[in-house]
Protein backbone atom coordinates (compact mmCIF):
# COMPACT_ATOMS: atom_id res chain seq x y z
CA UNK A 1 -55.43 91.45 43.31
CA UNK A 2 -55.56 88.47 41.32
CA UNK A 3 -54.20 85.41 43.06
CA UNK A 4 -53.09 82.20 41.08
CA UNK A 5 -53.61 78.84 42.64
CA UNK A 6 -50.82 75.76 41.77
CA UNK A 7 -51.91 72.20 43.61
CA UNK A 8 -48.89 71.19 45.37
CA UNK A 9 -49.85 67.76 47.42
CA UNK A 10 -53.53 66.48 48.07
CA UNK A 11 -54.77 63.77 50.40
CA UNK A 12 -57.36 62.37 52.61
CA UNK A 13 -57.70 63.60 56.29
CA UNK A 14 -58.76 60.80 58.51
CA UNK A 15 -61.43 61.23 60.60
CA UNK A 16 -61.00 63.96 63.65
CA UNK A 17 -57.20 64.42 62.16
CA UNK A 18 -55.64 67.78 63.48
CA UNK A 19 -54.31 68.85 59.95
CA UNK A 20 -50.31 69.08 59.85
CA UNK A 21 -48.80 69.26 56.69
CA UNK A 22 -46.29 65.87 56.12
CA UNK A 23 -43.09 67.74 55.16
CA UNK A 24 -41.46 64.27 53.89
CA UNK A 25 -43.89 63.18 52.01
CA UNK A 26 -44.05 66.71 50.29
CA UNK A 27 -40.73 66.64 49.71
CA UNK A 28 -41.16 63.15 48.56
CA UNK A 29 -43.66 64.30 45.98
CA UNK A 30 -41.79 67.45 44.75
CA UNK A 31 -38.67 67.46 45.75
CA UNK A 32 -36.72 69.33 48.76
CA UNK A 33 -35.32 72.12 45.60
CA UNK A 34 -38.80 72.68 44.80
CA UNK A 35 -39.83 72.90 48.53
CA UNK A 36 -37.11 75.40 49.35
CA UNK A 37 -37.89 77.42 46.50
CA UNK A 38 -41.47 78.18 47.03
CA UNK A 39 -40.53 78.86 51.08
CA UNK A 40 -37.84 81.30 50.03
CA UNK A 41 -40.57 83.38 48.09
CA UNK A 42 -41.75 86.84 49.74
CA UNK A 43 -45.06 86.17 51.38
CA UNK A 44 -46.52 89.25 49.00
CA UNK A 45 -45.51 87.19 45.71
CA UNK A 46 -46.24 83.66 47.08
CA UNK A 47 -47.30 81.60 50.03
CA UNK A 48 -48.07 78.40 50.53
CA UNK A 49 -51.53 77.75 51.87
CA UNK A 50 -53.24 74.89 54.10
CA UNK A 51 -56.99 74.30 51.86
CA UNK A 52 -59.72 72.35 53.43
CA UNK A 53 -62.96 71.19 52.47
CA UNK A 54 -65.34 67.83 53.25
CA UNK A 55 -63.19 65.61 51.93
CA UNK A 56 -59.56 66.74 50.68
CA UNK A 57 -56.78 68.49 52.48
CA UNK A 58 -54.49 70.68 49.71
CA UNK A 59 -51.59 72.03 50.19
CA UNK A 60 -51.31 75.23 47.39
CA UNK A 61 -49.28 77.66 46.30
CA UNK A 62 -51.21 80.91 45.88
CA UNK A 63 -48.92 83.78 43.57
CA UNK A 64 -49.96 86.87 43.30
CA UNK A 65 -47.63 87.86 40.84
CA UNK A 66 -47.85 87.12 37.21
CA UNK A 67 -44.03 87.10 36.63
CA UNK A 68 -43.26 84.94 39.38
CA UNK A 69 -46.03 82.40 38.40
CA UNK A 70 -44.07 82.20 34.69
CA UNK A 71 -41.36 81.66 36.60
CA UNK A 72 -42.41 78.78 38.61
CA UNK A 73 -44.17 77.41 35.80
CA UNK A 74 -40.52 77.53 33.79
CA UNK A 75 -38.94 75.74 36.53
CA UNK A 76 -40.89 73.48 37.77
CA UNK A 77 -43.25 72.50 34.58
CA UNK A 78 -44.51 69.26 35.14
């Protein structure tokens, strides 16, 4: 399956942080319509998804449908 990766918020962790992801500021960022939306998607189309590496904490949205993706991409084209 082919999954599609959209960057939804990045920042740095400070040292020894337990990750949680900052709901305001996401909303902040993208908005509480664009929030709900991606929440309201089935988990088999969509999900958002916690990333960590060294240095950056990422909050994604992976799709794993190619419709859905357009449809996002319609919507919420930045």
């Amino acid at each position: 399956m082919k999954t599609n990766v959209v960057e939804i918020l990045k920042w740095l962790p400070e040292e020894g942080e337990n990750i949680e992801i900052d709901w305001p500021k996401v909303h902040k960022t993208i908005g509480i319509d664009h929030t709900n939306w991606l929440l309201k998607q089935l988990p088999t189309t969509c999900q958002l998804m916690l990333y960590r590496n060294d240095i950056y904490c990422r909050l994604v949205a992976e799709f794993y449908d190619d419709t859905l993706l357009l449809q996002y991409r319609l919507m919420w084209a930045k």
